[in-house]
Protein backbone atom coordinates (compact mmCIF):
# COMPACT_ATOMS: atom_id res chain seq x y z
CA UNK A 1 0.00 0.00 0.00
CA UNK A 2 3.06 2.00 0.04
CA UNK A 3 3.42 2.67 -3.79
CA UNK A 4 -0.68 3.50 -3.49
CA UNK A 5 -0.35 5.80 -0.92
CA UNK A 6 2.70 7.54 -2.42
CA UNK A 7 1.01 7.52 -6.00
CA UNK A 8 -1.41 10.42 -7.51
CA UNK A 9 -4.58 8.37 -6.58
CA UNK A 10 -3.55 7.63 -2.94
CA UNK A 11 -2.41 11.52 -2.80
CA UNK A 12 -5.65 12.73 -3.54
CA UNK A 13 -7.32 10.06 -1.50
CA UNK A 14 -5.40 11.91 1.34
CA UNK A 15 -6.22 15.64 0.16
CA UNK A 16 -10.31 14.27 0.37
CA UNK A 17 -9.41 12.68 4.30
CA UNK A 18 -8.41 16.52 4.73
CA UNK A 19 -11.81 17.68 3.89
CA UNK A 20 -13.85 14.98 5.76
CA UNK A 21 -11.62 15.48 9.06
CA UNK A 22 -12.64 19.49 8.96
CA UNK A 23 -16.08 18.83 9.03
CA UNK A 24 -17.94 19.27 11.29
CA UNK A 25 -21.37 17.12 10.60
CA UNK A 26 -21.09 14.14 7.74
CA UNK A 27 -23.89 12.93 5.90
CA UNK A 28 -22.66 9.13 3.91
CA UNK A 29 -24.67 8.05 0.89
CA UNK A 30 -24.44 4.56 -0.47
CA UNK A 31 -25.62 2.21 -2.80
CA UNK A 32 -27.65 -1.02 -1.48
CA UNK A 33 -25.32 -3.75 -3.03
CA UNK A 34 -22.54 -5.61 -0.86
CA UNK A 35 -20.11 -3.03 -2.23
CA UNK A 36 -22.15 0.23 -1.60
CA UNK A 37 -22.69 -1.00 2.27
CA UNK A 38 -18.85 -2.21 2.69
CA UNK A 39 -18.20 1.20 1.37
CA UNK A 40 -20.46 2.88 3.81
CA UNK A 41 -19.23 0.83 6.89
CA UNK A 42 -15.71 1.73 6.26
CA UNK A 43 -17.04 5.60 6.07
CA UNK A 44 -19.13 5.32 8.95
CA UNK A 45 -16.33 3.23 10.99
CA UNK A 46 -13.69 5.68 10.02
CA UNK A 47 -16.26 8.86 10.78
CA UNK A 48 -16.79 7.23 14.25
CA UNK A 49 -13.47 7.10 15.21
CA UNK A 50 -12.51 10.36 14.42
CA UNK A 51 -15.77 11.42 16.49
CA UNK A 52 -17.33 13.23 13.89
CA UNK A 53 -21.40 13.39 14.01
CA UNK A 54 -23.10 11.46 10.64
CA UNK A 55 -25.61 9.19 9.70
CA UNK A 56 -26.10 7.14 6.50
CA UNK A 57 -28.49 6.97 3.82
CA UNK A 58 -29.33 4.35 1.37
CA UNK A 59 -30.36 4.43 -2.09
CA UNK A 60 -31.46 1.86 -4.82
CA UNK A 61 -30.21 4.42 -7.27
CA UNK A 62 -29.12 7.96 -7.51
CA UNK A 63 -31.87 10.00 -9.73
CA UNK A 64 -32.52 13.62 -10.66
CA UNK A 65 -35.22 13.45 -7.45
CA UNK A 66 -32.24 12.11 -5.02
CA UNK A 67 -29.85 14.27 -6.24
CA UNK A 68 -32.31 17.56 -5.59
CA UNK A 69 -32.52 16.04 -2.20
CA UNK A 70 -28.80 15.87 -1.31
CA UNK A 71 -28.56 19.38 -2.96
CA UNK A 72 -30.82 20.46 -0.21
CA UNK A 73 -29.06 18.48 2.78
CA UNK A 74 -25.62 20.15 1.63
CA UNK A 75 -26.45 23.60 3.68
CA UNK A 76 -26.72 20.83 6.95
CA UNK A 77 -23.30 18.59 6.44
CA UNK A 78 -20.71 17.31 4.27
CA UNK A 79 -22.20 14.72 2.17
CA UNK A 80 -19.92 11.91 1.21
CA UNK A 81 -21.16 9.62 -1.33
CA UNK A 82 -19.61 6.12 -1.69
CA UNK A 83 -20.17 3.56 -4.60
CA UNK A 84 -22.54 6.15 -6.57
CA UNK A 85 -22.03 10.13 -7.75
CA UNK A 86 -19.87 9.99 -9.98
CA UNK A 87 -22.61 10.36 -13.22
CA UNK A 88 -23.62 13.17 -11.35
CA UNK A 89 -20.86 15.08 -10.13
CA UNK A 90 -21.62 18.46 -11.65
CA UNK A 91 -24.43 19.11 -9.79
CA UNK A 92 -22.23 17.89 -6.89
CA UNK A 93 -20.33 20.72 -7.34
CA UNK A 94 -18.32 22.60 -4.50
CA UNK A 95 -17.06 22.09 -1.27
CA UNK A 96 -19.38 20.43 0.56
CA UNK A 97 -19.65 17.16 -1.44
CA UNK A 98 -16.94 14.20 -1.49
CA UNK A 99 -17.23 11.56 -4.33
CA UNK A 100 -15.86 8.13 -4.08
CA UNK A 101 -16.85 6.27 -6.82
CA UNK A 102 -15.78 3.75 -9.66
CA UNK A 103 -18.72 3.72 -11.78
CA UNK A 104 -17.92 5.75 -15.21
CA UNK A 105 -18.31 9.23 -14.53
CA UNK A 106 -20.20 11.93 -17.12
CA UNK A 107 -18.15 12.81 -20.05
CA UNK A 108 -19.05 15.79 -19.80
CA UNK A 109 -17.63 16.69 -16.39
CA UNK A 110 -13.96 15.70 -17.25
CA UNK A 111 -11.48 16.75 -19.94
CA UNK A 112 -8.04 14.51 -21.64
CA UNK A 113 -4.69 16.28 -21.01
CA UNK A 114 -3.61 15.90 -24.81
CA UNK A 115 0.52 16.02 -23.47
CA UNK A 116 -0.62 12.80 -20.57
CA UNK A 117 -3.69 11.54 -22.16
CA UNK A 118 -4.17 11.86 -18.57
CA UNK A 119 -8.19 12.44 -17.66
CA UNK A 120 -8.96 15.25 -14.73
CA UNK A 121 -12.38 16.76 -13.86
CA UNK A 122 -12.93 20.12 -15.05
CA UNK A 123 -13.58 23.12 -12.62
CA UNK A 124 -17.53 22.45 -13.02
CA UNK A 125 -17.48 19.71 -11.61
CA UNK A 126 -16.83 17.73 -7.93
CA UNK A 127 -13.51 18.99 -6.08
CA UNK A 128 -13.46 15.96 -3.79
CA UNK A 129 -13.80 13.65 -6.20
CA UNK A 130 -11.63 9.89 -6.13
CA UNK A 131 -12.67 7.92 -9.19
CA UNK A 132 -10.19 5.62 -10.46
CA UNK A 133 -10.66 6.10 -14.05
CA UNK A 134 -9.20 9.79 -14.25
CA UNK A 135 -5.62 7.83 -12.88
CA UNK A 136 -5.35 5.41 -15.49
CA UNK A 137 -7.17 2.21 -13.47
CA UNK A 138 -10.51 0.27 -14.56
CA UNK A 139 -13.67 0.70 -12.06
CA UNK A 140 -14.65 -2.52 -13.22
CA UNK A 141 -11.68 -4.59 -12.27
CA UNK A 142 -8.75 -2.65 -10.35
CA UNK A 143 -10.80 -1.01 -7.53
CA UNK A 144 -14.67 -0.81 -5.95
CA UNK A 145 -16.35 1.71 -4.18
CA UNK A 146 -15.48 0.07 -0.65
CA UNK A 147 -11.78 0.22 -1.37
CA UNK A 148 -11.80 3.80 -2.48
CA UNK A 149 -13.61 4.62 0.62
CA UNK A 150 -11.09 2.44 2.15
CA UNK A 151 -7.76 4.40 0.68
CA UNK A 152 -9.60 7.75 2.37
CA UNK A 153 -10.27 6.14 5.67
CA UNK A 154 -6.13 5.41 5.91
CA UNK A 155 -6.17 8.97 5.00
CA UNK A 156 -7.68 9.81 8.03
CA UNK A 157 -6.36 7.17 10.60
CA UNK A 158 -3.85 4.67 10.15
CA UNK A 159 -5.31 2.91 12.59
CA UNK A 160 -8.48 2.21 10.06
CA UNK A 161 -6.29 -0.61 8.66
CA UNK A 162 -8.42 -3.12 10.08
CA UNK A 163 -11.43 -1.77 7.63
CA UNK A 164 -9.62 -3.95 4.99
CA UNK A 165 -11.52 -7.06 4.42
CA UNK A 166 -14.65 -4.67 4.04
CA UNK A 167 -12.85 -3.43 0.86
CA UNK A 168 -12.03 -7.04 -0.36
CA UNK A 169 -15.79 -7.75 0.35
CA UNK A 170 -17.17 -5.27 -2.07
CA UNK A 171 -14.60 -6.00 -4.30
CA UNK A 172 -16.29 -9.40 -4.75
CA UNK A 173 -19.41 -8.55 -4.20
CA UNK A 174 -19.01 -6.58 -7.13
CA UNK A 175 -17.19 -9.85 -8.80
CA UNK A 176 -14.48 -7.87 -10.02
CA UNK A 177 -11.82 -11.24 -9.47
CA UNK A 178 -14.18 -13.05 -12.23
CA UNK A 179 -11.89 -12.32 -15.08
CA UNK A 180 -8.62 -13.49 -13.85
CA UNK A 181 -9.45 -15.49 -10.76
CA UNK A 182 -8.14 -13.24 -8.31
CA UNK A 183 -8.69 -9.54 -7.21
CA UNK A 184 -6.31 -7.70 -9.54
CA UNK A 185 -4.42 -3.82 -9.58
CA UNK A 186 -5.43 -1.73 -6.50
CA UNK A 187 -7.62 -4.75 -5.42
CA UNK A 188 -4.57 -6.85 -4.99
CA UNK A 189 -2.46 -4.36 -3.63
CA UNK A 190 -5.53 -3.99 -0.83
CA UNK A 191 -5.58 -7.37 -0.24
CA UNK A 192 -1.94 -8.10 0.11
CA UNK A 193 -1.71 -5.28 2.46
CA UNK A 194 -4.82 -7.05 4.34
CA UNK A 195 -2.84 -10.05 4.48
CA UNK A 196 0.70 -8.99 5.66
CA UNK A 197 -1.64 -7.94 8.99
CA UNK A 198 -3.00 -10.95 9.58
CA UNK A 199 -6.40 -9.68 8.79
CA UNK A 200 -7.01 -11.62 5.35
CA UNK A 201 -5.67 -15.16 4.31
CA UNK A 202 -5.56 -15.43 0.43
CA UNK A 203 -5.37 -18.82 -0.69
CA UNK A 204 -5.50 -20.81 -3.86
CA UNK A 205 -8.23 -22.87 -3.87
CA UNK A 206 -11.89 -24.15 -5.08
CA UNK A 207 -14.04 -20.87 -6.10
CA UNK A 208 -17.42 -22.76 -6.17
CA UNK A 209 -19.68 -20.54 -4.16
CA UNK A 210 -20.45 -22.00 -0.48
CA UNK A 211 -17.52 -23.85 0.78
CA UNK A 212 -17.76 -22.61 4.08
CA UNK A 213 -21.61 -23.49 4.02
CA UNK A 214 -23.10 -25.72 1.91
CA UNK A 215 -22.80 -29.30 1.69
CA UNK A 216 -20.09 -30.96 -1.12
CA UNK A 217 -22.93 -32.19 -2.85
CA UNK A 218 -24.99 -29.06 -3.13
CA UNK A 219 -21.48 -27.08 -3.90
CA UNK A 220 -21.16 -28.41 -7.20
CA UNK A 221 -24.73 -29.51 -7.90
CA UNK A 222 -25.10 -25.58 -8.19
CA UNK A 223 -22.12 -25.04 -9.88
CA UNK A 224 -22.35 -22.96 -13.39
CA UNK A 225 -18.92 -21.30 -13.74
CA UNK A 226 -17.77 -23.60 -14.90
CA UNK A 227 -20.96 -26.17 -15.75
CA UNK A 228 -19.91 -29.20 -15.03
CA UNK A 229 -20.96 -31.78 -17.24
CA UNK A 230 -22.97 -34.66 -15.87
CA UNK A 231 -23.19 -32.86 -12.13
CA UNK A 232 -24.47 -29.12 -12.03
CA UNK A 233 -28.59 -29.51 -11.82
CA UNK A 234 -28.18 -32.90 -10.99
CA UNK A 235 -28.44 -34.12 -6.95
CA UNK A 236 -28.12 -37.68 -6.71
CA UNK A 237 -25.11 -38.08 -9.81
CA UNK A 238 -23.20 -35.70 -7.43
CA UNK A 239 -23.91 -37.79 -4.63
CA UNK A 240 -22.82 -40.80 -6.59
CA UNK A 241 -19.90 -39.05 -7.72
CA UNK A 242 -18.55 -37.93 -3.82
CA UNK A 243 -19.14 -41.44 -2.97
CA UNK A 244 -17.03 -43.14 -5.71
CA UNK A 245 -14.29 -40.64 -4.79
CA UNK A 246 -14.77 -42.29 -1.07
CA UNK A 247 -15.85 -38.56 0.07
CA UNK A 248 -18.09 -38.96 3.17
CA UNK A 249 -21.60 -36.91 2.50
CA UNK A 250 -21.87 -36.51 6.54
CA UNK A 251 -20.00 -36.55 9.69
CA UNK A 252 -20.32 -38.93 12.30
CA UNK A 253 -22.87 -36.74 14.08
CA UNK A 254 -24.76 -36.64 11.14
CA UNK A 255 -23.97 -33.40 10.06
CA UNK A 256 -23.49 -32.60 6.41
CA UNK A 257 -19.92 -32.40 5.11
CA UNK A 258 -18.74 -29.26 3.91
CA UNK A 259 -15.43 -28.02 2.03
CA UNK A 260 -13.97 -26.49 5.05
CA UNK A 261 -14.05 -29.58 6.15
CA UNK A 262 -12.53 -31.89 3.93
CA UNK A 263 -8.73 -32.85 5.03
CA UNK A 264 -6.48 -31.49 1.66
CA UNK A 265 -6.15 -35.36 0.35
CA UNK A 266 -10.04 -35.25 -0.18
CA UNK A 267 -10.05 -32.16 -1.83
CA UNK A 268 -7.76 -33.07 -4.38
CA UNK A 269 -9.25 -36.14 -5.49
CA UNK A 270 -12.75 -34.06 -5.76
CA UNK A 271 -10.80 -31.41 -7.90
CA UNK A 272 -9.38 -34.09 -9.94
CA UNK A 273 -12.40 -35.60 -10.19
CA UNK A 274 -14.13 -32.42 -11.38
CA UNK A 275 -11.69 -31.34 -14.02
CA UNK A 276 -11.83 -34.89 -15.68
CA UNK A 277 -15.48 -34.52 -15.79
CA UNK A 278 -15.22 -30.98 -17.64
CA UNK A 279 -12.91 -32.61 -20.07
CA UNK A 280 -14.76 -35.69 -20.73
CA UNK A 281 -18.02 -33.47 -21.20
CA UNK A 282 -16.25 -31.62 -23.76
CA UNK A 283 -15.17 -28.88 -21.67
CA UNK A 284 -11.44 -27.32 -22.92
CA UNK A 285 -8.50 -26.62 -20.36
CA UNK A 286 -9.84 -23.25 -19.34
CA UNK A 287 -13.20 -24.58 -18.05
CA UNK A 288 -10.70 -26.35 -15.61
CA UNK A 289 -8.94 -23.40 -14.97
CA UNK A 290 -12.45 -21.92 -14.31
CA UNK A 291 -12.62 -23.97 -10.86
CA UNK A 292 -9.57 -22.57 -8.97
CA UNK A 293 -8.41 -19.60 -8.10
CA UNK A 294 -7.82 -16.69 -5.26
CA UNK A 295 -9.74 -16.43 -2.48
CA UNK A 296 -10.17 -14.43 0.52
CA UNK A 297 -11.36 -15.84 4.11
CA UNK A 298 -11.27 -13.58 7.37
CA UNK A 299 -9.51 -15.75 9.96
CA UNK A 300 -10.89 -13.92 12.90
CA UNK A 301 -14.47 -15.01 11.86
CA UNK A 302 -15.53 -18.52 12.68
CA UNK A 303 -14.66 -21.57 10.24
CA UNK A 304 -18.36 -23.15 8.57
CA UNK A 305 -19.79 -19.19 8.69
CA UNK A 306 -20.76 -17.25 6.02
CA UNK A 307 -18.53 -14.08 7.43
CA UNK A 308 -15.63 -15.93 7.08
CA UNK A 309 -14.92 -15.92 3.26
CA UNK A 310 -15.25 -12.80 0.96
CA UNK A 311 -17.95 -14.04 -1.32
CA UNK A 312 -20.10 -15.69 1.18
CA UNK A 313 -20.24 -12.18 3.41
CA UNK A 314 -21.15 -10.27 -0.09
CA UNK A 315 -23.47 -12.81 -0.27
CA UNK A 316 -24.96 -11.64 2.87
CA UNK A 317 -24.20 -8.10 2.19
CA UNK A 318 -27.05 -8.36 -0.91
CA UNK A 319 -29.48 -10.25 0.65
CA UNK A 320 -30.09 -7.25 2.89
CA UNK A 321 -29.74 -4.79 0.86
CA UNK A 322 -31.54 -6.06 -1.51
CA UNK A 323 -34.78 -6.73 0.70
CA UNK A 324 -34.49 -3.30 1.90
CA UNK A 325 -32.89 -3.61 4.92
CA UNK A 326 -29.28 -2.07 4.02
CA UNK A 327 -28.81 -0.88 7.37
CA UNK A 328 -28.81 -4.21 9.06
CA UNK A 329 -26.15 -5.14 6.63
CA UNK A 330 -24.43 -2.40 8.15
CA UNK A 331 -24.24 -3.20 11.67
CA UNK A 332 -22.51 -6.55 10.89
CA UNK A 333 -20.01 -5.01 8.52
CA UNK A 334 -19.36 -2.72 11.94
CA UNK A 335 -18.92 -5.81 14.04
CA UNK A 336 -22.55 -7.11 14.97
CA UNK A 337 -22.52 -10.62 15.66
CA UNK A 338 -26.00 -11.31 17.82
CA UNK A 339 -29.13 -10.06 16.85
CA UNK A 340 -28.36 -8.40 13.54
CA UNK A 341 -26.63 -11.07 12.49
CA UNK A 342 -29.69 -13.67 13.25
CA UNK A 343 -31.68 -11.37 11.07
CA UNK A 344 -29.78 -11.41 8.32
CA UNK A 345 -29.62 -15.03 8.36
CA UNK A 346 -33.19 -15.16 7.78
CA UNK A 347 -33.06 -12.50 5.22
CA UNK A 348 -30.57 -15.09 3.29
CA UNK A 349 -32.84 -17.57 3.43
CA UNK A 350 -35.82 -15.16 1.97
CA UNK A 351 -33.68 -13.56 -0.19
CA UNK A 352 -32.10 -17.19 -2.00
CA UNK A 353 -35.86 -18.35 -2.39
CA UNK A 354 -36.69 -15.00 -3.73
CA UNK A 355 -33.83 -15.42 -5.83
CA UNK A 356 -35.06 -19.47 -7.25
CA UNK A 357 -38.77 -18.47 -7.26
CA UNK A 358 -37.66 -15.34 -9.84
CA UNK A 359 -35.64 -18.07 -12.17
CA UNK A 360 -38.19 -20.25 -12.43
CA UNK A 361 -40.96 -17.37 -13.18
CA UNK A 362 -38.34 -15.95 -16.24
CA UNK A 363 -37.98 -19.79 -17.21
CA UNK A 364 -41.73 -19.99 -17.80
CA UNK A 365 -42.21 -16.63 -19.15
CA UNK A 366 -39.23 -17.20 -21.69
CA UNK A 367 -35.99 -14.49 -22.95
CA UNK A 368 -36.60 -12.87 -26.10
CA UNK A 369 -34.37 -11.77 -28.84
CA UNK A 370 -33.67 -8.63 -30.64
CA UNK A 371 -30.88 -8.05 -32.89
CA UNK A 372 -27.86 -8.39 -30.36
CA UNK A 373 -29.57 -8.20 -27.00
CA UNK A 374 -31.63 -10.88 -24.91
CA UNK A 375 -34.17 -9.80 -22.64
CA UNK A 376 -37.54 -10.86 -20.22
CA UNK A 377 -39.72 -8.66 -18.62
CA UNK A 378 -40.76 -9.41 -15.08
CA UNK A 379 -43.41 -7.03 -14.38
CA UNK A 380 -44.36 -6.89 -10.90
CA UNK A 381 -43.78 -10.80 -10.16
CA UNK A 382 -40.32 -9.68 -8.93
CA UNK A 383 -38.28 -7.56 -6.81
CA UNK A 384 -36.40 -4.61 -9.42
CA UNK A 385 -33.98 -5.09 -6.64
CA UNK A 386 -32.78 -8.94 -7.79
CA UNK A 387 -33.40 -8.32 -11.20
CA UNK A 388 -29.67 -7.78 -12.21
CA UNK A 389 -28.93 -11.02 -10.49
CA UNK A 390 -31.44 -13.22 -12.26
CA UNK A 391 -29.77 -11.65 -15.80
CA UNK A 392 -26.04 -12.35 -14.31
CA UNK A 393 -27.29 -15.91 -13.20
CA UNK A 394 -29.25 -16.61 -16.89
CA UNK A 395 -26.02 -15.68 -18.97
CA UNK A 396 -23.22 -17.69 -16.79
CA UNK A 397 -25.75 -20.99 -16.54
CA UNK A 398 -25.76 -21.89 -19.93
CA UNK A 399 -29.38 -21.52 -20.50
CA UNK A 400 -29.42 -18.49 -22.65
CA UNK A 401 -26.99 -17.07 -25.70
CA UNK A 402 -23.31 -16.08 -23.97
CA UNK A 403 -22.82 -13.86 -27.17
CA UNK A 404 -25.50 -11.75 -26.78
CA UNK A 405 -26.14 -9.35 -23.31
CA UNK A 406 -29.18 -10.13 -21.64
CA UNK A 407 -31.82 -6.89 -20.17
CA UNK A 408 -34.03 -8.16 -17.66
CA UNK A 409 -37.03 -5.61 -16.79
CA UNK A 410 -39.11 -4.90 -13.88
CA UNK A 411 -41.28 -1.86 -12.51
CA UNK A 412 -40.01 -0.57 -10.15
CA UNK A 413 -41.82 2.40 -7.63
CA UNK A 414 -40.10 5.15 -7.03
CA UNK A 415 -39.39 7.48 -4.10
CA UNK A 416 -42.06 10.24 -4.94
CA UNK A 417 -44.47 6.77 -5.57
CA UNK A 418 -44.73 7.05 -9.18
CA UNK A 419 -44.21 3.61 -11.18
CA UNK A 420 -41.28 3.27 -13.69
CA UNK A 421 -39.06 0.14 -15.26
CA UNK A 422 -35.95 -0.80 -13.82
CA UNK A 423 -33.70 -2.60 -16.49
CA UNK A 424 -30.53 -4.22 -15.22
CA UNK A 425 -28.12 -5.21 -18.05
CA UNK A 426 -24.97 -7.67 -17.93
CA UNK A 427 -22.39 -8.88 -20.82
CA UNK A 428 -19.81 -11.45 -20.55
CA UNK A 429 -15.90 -10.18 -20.34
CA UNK A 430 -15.50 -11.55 -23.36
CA UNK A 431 -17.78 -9.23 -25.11
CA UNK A 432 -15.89 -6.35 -23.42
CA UNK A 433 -12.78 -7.50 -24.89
CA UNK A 434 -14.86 -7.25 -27.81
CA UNK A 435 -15.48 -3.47 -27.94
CA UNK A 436 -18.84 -3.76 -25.46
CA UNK A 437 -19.02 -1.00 -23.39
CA UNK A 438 -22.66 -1.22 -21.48
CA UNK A 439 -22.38 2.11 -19.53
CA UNK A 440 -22.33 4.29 -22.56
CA UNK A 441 -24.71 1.87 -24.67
CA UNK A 442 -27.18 2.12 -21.70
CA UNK A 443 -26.54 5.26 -21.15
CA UNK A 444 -27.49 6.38 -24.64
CA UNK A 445 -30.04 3.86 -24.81
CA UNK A 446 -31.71 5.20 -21.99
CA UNK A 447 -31.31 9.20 -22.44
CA UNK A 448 -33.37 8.47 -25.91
CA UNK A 449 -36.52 6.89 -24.39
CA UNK A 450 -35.99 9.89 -21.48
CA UNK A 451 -34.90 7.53 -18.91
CA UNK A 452 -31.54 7.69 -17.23
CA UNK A 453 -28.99 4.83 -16.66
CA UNK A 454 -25.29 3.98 -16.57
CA UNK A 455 -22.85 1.58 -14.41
CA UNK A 456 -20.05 -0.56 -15.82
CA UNK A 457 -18.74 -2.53 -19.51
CA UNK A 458 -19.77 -5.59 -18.15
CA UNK A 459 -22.55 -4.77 -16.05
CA UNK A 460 -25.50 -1.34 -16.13
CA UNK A 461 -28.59 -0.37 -15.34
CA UNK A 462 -31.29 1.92 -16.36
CA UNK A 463 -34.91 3.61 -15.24
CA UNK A 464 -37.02 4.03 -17.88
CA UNK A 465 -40.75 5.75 -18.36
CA UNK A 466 -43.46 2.94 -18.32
CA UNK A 467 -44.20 1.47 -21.88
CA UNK A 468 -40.74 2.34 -23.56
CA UNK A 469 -39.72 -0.83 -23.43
CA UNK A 470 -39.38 -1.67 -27.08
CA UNK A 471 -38.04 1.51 -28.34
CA UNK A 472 -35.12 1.16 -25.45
CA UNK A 473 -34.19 -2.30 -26.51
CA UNK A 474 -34.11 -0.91 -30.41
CA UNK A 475 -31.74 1.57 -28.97
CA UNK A 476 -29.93 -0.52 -27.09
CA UNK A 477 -29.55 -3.49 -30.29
CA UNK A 478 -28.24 0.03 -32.03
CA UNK A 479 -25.38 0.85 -29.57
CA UNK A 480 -24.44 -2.64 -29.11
CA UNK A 481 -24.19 -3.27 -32.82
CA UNK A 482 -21.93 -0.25 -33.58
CA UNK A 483 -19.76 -1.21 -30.64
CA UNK A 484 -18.91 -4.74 -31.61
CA UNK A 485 -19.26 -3.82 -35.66
């Protein structure tokens, strides 16, 4: 974290820590995802223990309405916005705003040093702004909103280094160690910093979702990155599989076996076992390469909980948030371990049926074509608030086209109680390598039905007025198609 800290990015992460420590009443603004509450724990954490007066607000998005709103709240405190506010940081203008955010900020608030090809914000716009593409790194990959907010909480204490596995949570809550297996850039630098304190353990290993939690069997019967020929949807052939592997299903107290569990012989055999299914099923030597990589457990939290590795708390994180209850999420990121957590526990469990009833209701309904993009429509059948997810879920299982993104819409009701559409829209990384760009397409897309959206390449989102629909997704085929042309 030395070269970060000593580098233009970690130099203005310090100027912002500046601003925050002069003020005198802090309002934090976050997203609802696993990122956007890591982000506002380690702002809320770091604002605590500087003993400076705030409270936090949550939003699903960041519209013209919410944006009025903050306007307004600006005369009261310093409003620090984490994970969103970067699409609207010229009417953040000034000093009482701080921005830090890695979604793509507005084109038209920032200007190319022709000499650097170097990007800076022009005097219109934010002063306190930390977005990591105006110093040469991707939002999408090298750095979330959680570890932004993180580099400006070691701004203002040292002693906030133990805020670090909330910024390796978002990071993979916001999956940005899909492409190469492991957190990458500023993410890595993060974690390895996390780790030389004894506060993260990275280790190469299985990256099936739910080894501290599930049973073996379950762990790869839900496996669909990489599908796994023969197994994934299929119970009893995974039993059958463990067994002939001589992989007990259960412990002699009856309790179901889980990864954490497994002794590192057993392991082996299962991810031998695994690969030479993959290859038999016609899978090539990167499906394999699919199953392994990077990842990130807590050692402080307990061994068989969700807490204890990165994309099992994100997990958590989203279940929360995305049942409207954000600020639950936030007391365990702060160190809740009774009552909140119980809570949230049951929120998993609504939120992963919410999550299977909303999959099979697309399944029935059907995805659509048009030109390059897939899409469904959900109505009101499902919560605009797991919509992304489904799409994300759809395009990685197999089901649908990989080549083509995939929109998934639902309405959505809005803060003033008026009714609009909520599309969430997600690509493969291979399309990005492509040319796709989905926070400009959508962005476009959006801004010609009057609707507003943005986010990342691989990943966006829009609100739309009710009934535009159609003419969206014709604007959307019409981005999509000039980008990968």
């Amino acid at each position: 974290m030395e070269a970060v800290s000593n580098s233009r990015i970690g130099s203005e992460a310090a100027r912002i820590a500046c601003r925050i420590r002069s003020a005198t009443t802090v309002t934090v603004v976050s997203h609802i995802d696993a990122d956007g509450i890591s982000a506002a724990s380690i702002a809320s954490s770091a604002l605590e223990r500087a003993k400076i007066p705030h409270d936090v607000l949550f939003f699903k998005k960041l519209d013209e309405a919410a944006v009025d709103s903050l306007i307004k709240l600006s005369s009261e405190a310093l409003v620090w916005l984490t994970d969103l506010g970067s699409s609207h940081s010229s009417r953040l203008a000034g000093e009482d705003f701080v921005i830090t955010d890695h979604h793509h900020a507005s084109e038209s608030d920032f200007a190319v040093d022709g000499s650097s090809d170097q990007a800076f914000f022009l005097p219109f716009a934010c002063r306190y702004h930390l977005n990591p593409h105006l110093f040469g790194y991707s939002g999408d990959r090298d750095i979330s909103g959680s570890g932004l907010a993180f580099l400006v909480s070691l701004g203002m204490d040292a002693e906030n280094e133990d805020l670090v596995k909330l910024a390796i949570i978002g990071a993979i809550g916001d999956m940005q160690d899909s492409d190469m297996r492991r957190l990458t850039g500023l993410n890595a630098e993060i974690a390895k910093f996390g780790a030389k304190r004894g506060r993260i353990e990275r280790r190469y290993d299985l990256r099936l979702f739910g080894t501290q939690t599930r049973p073996i069997q379950r762990l790869i019967e839900y496996c669909s990155d990489p599908m796994i020929p023969g197994l994934t949807g299929d119970g009893p052939a995974c039993d059958d599989f463990l067994r002939s592997l001589r992989i007990p299903l259960s412990s002699e107290n009856g309790a179901p076996t889980r990864w954490c569990d497994l002794n590192s012989g057993e392991r082996r055999r299962i991810i031998t076992g695994l690969s030479r299914k993959i290859l038999e099923g016609g899978g090539i030597e990167k499906d394999v390469e699919r199953l392994m990589g990077e990842i990130y457990i807590f050692p402080e939290e307990e061994v068989g909980s969700p807490l204890r590795e990165a994309r099992e708390f994100a997990t958590l994180l989203n279940s929360c948030g995305r049942n409207d209850m954000p600020e639950l999420a936030l007391e365990i990121c702060k160190g809740d371990r009774r009552s909140a957590l119980e809570n949230a526990y049951s929120l998993l469990r609504t939120h992963r049926e919410n999550i299977s009833n909303a999959i099979n209701f697309v399944r029935q309904m059907g995805v659509g074509t048009k030109g390059r993009v897939q899409h469904f429509h959900c109505a009101d059948q499902v919560k605009d608030t797991i919509v992304g997810i489904i799409a994300g879920m759809l395009l990685g299982s197999g089901e649908i086209d990989p080549s083509k993104p995939v929109v998934g819409f639902a309405i959505s009701k809005e803060e003033d109680g008026r009714f609009k559409i909520k599309a969430s829209i997600r690509g493969s990384r291979h399309l990005v390598e492509m040319g796709l760009n989905l926070a400009s397409a959508v962005k476009s897309a959006a801004e010609s039905v009057s609707g507003v959206g943005g986010g990342h390449s691989v990943a966006a989102g829009a609100t739309l007025p009710l009934g535009s629909e159609d003419r969206f997704l014709a604007a959307l085929d019409a981005e999509i198609s000039k980008q990968l042309a």
